[in-house]
C-alpha atoms as a PDB file:
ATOM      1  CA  UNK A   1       0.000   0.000   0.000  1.00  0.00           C
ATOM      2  CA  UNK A   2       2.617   2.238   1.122  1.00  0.00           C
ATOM      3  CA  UNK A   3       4.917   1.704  -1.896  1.00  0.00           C
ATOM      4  CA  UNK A   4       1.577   2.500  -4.947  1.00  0.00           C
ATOM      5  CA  UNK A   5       1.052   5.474  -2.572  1.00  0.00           C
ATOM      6  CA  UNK A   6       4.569   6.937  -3.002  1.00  0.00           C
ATOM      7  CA  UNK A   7       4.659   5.352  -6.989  1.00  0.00           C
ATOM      8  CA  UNK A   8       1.971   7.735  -7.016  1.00  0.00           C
ATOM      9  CA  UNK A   9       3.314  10.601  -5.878  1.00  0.00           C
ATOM     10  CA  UNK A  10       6.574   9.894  -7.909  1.00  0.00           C
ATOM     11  CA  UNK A  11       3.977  10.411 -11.144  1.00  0.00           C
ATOM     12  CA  UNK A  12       2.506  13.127  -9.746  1.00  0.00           C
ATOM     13  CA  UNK A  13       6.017  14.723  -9.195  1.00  0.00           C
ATOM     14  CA  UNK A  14       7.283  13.781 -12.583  1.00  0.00           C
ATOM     15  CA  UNK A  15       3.478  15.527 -14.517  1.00  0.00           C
ATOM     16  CA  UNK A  16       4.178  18.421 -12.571  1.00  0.00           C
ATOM     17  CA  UNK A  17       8.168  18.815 -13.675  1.00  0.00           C
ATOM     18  CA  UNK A  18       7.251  17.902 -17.193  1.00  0.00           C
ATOM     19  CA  UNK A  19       4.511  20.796 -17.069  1.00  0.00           C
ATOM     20  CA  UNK A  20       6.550  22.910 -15.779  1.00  0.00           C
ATOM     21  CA  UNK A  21       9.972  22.686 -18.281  1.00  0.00           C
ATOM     22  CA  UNK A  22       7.326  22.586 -21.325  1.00  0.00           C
ATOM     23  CA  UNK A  23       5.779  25.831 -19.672  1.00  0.00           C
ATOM     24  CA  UNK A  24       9.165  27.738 -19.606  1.00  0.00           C
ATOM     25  CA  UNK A  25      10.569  25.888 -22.896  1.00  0.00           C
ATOM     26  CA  UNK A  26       6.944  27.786 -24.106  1.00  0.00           C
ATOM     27  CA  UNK A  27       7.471  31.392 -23.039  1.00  0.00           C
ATOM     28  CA  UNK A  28      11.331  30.861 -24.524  1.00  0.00           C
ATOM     29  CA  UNK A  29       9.816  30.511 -27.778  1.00  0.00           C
ATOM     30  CA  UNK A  30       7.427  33.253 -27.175  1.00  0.00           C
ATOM     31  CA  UNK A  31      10.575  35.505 -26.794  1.00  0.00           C
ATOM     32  CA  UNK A  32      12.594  33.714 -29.522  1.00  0.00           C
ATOM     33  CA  UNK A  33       9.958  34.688 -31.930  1.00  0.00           C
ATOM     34  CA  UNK A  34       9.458  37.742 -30.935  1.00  0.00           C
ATOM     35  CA  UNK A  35      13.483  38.694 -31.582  1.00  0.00           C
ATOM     36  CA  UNK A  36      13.488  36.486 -34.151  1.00  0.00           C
ATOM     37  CA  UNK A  37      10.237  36.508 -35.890  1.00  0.00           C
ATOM     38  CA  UNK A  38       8.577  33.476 -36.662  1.00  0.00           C
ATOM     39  CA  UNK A  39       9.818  32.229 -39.899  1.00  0.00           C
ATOM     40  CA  UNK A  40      13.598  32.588 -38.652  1.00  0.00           C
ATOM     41  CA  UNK A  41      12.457  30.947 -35.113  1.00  0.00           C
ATOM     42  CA  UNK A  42      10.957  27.705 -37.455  1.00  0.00           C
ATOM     43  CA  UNK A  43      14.418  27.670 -39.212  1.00  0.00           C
ATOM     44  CA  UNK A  44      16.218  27.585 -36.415  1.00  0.00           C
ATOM     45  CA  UNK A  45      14.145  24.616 -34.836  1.00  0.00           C
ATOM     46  CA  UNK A  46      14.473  22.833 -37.610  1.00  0.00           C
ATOM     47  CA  UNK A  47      18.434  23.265 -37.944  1.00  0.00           C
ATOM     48  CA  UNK A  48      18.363  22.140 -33.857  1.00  0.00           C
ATOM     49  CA  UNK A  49      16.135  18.881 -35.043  1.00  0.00           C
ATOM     50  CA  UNK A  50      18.628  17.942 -37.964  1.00  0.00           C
ATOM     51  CA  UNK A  51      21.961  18.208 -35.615  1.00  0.00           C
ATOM     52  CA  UNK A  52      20.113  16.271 -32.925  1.00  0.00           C
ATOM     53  CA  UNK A  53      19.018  13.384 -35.631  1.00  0.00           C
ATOM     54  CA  UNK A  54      22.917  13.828 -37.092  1.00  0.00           C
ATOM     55  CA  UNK A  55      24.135  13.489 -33.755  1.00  0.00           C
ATOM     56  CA  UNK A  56      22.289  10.634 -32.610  1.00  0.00           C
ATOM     57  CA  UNK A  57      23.117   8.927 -35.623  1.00  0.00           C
ATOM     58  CA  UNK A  58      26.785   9.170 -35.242  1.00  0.00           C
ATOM     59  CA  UNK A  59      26.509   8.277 -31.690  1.00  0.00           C
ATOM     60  CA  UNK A  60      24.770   4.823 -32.816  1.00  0.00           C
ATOM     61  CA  UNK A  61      26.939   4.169 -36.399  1.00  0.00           C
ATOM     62  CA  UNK A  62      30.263   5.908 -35.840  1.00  0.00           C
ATOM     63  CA  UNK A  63      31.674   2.970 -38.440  1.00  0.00           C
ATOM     64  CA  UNK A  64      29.809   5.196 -40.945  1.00  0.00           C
ATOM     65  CA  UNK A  65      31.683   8.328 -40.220  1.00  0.00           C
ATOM     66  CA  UNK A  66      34.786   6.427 -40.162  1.00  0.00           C
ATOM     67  CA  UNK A  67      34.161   4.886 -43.374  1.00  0.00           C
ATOM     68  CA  UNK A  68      33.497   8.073 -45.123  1.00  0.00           C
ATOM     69  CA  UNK A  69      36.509  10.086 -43.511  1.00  0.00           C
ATOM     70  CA  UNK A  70      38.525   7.103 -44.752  1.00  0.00           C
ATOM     71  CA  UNK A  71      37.079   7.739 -48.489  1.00  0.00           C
ATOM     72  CA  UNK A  72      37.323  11.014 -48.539  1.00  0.00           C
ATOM     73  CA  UNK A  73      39.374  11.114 -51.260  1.00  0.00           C
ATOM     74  CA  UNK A  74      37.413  10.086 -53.672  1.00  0.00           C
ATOM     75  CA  UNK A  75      34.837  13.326 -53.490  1.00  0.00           C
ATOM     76  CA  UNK A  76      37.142  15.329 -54.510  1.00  0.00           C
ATOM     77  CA  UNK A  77      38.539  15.792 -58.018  1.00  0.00           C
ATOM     78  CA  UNK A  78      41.653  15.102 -58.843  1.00  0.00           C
ATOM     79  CA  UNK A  79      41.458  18.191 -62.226  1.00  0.00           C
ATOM     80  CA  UNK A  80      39.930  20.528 -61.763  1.00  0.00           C
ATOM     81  CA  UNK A  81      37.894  21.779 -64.908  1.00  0.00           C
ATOM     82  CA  UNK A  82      36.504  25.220 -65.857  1.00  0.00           C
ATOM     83  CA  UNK A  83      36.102  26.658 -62.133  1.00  0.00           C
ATOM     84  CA  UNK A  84      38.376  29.747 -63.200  1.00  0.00           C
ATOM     85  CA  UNK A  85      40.339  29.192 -60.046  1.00  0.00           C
ATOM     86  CA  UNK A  86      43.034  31.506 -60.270  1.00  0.00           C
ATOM     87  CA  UNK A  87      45.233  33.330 -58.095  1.00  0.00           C
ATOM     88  CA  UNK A  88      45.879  32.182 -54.167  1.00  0.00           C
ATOM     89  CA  UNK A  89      42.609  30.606 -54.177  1.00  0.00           C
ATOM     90  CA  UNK A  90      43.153  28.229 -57.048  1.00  0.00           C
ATOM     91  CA  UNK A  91      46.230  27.222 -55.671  1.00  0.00           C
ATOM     92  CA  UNK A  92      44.478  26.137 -52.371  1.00  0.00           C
ATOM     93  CA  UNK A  93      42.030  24.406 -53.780  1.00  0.00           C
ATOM     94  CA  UNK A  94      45.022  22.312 -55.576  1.00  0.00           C
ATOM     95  CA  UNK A  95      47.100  22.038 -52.339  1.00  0.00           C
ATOM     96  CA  UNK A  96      43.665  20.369 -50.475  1.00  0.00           C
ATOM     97  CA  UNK A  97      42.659  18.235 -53.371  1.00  0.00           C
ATOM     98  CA  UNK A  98      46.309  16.845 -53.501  1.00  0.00           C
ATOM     99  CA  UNK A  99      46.489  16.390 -49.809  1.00  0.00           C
ATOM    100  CA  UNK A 100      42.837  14.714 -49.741  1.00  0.00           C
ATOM    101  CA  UNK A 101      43.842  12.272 -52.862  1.00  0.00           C
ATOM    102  CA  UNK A 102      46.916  10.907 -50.887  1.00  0.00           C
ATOM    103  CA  UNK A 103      49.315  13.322 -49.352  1.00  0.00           C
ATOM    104  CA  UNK A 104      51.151  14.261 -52.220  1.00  0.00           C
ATOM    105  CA  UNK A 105      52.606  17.829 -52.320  1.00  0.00           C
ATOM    106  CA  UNK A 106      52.036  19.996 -55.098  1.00  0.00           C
ATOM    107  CA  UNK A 107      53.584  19.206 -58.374  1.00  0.00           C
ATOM    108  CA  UNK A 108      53.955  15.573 -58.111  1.00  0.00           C
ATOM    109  CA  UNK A 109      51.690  13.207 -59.493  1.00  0.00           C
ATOM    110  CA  UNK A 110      50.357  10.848 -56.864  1.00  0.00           C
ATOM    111  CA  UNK A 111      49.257   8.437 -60.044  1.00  0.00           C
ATOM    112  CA  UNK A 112      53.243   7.836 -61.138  1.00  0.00           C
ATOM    113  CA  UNK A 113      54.994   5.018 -60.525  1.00  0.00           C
ATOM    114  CA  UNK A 114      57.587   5.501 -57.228  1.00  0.00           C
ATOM    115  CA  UNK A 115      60.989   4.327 -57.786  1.00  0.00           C
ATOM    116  CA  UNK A 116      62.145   1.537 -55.517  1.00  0.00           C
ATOM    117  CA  UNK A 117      63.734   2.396 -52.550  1.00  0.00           C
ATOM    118  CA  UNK A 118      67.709   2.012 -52.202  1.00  0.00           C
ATOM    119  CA  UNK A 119      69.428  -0.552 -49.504  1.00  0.00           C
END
């Protein structure tokens, strides 16, 4: 008896902290859209939804995020074709695609055969 008395109470505790976080979560909003204004304050939820799916996802399949850090060489080109990169930017883009496709440094090509080491 004693124990479904204070089960009881435990709900009745729990209702009233659930009201009462979704009460102030509530009047944050209120303010949120007020500085915000409502179509910025939906874009923003939404943004906080994806990174909390992304994140829980990672948490449960970090062999994915392994896998495609591992890859990530292959999404990015090796030539680069009609991007007019020129100037210091061009040339960083080339540095990271070179590092990303193997570690090479600029002007060598990763894709030619290495000479045999000497002993």
């Amino acid at each position: 008896m004693q124990r479904s008395v204070q089960n009881a109470q435990a709900a009745r505790n729990e209702g009233q902290g659930e009201r009462d976080k979704l009460s102030l979560i509530s009047e944050g909003q209120e303010k949120q859209v007020g500085v915000l204004g409502p179509e910025s304050t939906v874009k923003l939820r939404q943004f906080e939804l994806m990174l909390d799916t992304i994140a829980k996802f990672a948490n449960a399949h970090p062999e994915v995020f392994t896998a495609a850090l591992a890859n990530a060489q292959k999404f990015v080109p090796n030539v680069e074709v009609g991007t007019g990169g020129e100037g210091i930017s061009g040339m960083l883009m080339a540095i990271l695609g070179q590092t990303l496709a193997g570690g090479a440094t600029p002007g060598t090509n990763p894709a030619a055969p290495q000479p045999a080491p000497r002993r």
